[in-house]
Protein backbone atom coordinates (compact mmCIF):
# COMPACT_ATOMS: atom_id res chain seq x y z
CA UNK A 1 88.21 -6.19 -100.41
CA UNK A 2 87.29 -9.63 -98.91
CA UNK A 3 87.01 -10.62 -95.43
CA UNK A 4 88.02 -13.75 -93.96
CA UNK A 5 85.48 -16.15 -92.08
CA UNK A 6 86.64 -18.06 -89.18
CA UNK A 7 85.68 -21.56 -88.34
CA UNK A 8 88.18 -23.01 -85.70
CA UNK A 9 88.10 -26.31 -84.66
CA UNK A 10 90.06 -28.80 -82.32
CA UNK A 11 91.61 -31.36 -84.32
CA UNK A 12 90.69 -32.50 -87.54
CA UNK A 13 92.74 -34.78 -90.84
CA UNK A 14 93.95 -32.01 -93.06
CA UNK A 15 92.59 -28.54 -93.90
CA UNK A 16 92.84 -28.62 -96.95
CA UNK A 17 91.17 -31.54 -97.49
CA UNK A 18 88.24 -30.29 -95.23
CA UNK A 19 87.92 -26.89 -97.59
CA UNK A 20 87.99 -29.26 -100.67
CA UNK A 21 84.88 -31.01 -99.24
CA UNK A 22 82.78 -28.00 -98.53
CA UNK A 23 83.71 -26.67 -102.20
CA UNK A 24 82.67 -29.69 -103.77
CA UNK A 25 79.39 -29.45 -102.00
CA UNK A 26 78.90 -26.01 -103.02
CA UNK A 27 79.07 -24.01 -99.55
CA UNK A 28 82.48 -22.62 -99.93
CA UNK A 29 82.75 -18.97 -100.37
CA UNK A 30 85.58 -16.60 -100.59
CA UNK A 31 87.10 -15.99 -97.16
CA UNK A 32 86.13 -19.28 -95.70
CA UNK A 33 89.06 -20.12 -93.26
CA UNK A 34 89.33 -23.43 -91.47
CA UNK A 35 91.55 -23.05 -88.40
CA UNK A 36 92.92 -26.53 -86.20
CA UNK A 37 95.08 -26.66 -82.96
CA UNK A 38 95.89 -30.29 -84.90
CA UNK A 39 96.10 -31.78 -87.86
CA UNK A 40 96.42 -35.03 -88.36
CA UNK A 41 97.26 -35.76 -91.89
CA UNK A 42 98.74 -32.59 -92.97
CA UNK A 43 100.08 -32.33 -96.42
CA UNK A 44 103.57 -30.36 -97.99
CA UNK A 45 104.48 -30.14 -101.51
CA UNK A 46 104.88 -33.52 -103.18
CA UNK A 47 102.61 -35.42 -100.96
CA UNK A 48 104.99 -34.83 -98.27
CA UNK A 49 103.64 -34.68 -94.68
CA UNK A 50 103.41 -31.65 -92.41
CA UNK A 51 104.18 -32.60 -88.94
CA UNK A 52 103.34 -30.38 -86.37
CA UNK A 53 102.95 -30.10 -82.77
CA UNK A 54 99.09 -29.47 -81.32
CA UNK A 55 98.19 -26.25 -80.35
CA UNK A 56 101.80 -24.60 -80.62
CA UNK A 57 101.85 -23.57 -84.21
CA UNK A 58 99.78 -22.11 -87.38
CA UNK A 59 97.79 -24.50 -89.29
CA UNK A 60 94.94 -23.77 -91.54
CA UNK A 61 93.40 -23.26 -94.85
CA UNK A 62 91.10 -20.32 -96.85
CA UNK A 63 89.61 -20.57 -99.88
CA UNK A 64 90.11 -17.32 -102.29
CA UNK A 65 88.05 -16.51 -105.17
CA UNK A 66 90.08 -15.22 -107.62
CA UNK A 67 89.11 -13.44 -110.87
CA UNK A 68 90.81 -12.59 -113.86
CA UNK A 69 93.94 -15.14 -113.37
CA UNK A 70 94.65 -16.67 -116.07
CA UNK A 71 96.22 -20.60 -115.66
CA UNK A 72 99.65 -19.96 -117.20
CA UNK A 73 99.65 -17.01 -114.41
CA UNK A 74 99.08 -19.66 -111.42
CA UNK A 75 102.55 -19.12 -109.80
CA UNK A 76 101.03 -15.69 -108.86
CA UNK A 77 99.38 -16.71 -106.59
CA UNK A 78 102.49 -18.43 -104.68
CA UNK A 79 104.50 -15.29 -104.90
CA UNK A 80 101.14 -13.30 -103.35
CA UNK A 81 100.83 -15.56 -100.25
CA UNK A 82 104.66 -16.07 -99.38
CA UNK A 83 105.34 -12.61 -99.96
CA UNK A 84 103.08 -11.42 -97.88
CA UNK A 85 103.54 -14.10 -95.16
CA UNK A 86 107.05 -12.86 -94.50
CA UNK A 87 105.72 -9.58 -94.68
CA UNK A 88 103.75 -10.21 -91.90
CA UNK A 89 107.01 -12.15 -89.89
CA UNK A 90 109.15 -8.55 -90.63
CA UNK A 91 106.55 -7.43 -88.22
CA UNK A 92 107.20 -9.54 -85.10
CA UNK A 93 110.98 -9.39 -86.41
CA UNK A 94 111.86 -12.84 -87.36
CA UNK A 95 115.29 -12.81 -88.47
CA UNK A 96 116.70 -13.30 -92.16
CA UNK A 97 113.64 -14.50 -93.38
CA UNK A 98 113.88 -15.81 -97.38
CA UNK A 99 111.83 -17.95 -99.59
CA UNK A 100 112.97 -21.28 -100.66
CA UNK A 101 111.62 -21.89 -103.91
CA UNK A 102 108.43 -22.66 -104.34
CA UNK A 103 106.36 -22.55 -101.45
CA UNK A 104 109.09 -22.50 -98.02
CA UNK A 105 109.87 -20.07 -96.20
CA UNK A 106 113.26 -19.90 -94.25
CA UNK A 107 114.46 -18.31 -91.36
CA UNK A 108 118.59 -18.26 -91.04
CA UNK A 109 118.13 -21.26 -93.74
CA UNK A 110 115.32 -23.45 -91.62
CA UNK A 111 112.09 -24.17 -92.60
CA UNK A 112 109.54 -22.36 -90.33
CA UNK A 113 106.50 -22.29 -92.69
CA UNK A 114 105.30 -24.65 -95.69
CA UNK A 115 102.44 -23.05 -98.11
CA UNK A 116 100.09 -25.38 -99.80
CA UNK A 117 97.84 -24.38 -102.81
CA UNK A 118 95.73 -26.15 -104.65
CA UNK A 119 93.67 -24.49 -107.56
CA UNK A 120 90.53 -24.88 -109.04
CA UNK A 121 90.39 -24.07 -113.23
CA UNK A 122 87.93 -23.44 -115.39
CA UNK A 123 88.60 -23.43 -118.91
CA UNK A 124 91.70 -21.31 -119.32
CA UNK A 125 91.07 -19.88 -116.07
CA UNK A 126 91.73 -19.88 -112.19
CA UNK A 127 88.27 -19.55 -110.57
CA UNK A 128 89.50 -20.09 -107.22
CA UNK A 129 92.29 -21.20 -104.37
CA UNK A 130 92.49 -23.41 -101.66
CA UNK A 131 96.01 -22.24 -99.76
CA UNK A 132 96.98 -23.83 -96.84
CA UNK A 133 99.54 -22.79 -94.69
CA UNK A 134 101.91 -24.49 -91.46
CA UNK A 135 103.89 -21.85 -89.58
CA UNK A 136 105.85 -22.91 -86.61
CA UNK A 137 105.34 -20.40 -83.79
CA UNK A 138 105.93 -21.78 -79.98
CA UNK A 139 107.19 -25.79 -81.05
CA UNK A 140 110.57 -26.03 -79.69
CA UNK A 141 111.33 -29.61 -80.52
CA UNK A 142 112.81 -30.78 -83.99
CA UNK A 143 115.00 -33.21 -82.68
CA UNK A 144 114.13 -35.21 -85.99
CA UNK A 145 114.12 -32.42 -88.69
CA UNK A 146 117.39 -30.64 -88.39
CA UNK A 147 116.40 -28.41 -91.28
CA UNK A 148 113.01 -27.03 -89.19
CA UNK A 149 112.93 -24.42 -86.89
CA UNK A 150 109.71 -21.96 -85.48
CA UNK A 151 109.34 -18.10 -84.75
CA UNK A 152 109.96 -19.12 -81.08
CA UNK A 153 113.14 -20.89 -81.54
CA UNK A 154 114.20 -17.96 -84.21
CA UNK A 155 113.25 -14.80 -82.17
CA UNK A 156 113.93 -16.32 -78.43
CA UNK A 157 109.93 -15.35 -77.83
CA UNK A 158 106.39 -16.98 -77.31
CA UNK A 159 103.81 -15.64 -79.46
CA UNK A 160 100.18 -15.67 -79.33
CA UNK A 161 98.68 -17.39 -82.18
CA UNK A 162 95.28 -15.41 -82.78
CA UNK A 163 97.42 -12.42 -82.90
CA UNK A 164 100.07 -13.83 -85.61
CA UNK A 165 97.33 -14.90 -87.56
CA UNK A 166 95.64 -11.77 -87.61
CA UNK A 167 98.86 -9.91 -88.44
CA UNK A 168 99.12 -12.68 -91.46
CA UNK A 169 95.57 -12.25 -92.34
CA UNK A 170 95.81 -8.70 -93.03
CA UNK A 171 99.14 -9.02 -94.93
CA UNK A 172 97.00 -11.47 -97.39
CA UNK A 173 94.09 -8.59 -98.03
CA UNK A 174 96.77 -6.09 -98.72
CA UNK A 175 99.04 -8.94 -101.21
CA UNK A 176 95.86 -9.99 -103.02
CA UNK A 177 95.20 -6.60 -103.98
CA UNK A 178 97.64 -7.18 -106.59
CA UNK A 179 97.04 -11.04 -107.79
CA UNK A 180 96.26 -10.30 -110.87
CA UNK A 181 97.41 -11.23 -114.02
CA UNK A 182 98.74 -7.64 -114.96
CA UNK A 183 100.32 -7.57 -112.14
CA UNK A 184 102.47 -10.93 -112.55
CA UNK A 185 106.16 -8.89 -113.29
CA UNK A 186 105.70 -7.00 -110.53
CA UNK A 187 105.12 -10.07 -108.20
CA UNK A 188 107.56 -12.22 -109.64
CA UNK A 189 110.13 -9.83 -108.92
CA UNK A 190 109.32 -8.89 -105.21
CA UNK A 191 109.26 -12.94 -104.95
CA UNK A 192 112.57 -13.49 -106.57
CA UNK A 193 114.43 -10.74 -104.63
CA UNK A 194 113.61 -12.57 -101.44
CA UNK A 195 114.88 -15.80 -103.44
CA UNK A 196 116.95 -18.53 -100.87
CA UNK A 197 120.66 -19.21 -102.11
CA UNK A 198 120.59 -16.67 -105.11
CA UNK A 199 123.72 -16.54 -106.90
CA UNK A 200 125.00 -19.40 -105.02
CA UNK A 201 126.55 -22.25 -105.73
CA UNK A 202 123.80 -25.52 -104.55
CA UNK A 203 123.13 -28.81 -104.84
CA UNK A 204 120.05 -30.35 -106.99
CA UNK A 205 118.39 -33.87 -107.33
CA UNK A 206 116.79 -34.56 -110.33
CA UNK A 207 115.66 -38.09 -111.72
CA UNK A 208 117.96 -39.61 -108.84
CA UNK A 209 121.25 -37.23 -110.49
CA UNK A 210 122.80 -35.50 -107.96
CA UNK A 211 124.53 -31.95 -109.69
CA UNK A 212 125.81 -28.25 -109.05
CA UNK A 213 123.93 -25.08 -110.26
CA UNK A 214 123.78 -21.50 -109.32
CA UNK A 215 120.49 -20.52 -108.70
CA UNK A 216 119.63 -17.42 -111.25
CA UNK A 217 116.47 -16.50 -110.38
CA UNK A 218 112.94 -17.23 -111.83
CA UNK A 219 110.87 -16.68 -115.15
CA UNK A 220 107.77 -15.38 -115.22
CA UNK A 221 106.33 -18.99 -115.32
CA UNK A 222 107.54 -19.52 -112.10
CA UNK A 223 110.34 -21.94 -113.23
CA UNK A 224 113.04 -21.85 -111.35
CA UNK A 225 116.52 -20.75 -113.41
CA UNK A 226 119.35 -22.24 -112.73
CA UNK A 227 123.24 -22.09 -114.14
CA UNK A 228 125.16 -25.36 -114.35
CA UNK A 229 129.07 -25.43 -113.94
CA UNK A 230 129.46 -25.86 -117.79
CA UNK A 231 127.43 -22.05 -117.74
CA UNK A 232 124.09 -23.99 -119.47
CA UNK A 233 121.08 -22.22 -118.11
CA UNK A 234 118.20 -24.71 -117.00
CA UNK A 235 114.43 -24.38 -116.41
CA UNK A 236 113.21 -26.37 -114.28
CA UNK A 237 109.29 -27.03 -112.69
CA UNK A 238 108.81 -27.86 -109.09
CA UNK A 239 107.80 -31.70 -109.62
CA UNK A 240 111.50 -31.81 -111.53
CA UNK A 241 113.91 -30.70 -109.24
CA UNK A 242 115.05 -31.18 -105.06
CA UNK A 243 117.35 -29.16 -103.49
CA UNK A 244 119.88 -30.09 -101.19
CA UNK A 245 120.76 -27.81 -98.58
């Protein structure tokens, strides 16, 4: 069991960035949770931005020392935090919650939450995580991202967010339990059963090629499977493929 040390500040560029500057100076340890009301620079998946509005929704980062992960096990750790995020959002009853492969999590098909990880290797290993994570919770206004939504907007009510991060804090201990390397079937499935637009007909972007696939589910590498309309099955790795939706 590990326990989670709070440092909360007021506004700072991105915390992940700010964890990634302690650990390269040797003071990071595993727990160590940088909390913001803003974030300036916030990063997504891709180098995207995270834009979100001070003091209304989730943003921080915690570093996790992990320990007998191997590297070709790394998507482990994805299905471990998302998992257990909308674990946590069961609890406050945010409705038809799903994962968007890899790291979004969807609530009646918006984005309310984008999950950030960054890993640290060693060899053949994972010695340790930085995962950062943006959950909506009281922002109303996405007059510019029609895909976005927040728990607020989802559930009709405000939440306090000390107590949403303590529900989502717990969830983690519980989920990392099992981030493990013998434990990556197990994970994979629980991830893949919460899967967004599974055994649906979508639309994909890759090199600029717009096509239709049926999403299949994913392998235990943590590509995601696909069927095209000639029935060809396709792996693909995040940094390949966009989804339309």
């Amino acid at each position: 069991m590990f326990n989670f040390n709070i440092i909360k500040l007021d506004a700072i560029s991105s915390t992940n960035d700010w964890l990634k500057e302690k650990y390269d100076k040797n003071s990071c340890v595993d727990g160590d949770l940088i909390w913001v009301n803003e974030q300036t620079m916030g990063r997504g998946q891709k180098s995207n931005k995270w834009l979100s509005e001070a003091g209304k929704n989730l943003t921080f980062s915690f570093f996790k020392v992990l320990k007998s992960l191997k590297v070709n096990d790394q998507f482990i750790i994805n299905c471990s935090v998302s998992t257990a995020i909308i674990d946590a959002l069961k609890k406050i009853h945010v409705p038809n919650l799903s994962l968007k492969w890899p790291n979004d999590i969807l609530s009646d098909d918006k984005k309310i939450c984008g999950i950030l990880i960054e890993n640290y290797i060693k060899g053949d290993a994972i010695v340790g995580s930085i995962i950062g994570i943006g959950l909506n919770i009281n922002q109303t206004d996405f007059t510019n991202i029609k895909s976005a939504s927040s728990v607020l907007n989802q559930t009709g009510k405000e939440f306090d967010l000390e107590f949403v991060l303590n529900l989502l804090l717990n969830s983690f201990m519980e989920s990392f339990k099992f981030c493990k390397s013998e434990s990556k079937e197990y994970l994979i499935r629980k991830y893949e059963k919460l899967l967004f637009a599974k055994n649906r007909l979508s639309k994909f972007e890759v090199n600029d090629q717009t096509f239709n696939a049926t999403i299949i589910g994913i392998d235990l590498d943590g590509k995601l499977v696909l069927q095209n309309e000639k029935k060809e099955i396709l792996l693909f790795s995040n940094s390949a493929i966009k989804m339309i939706y």
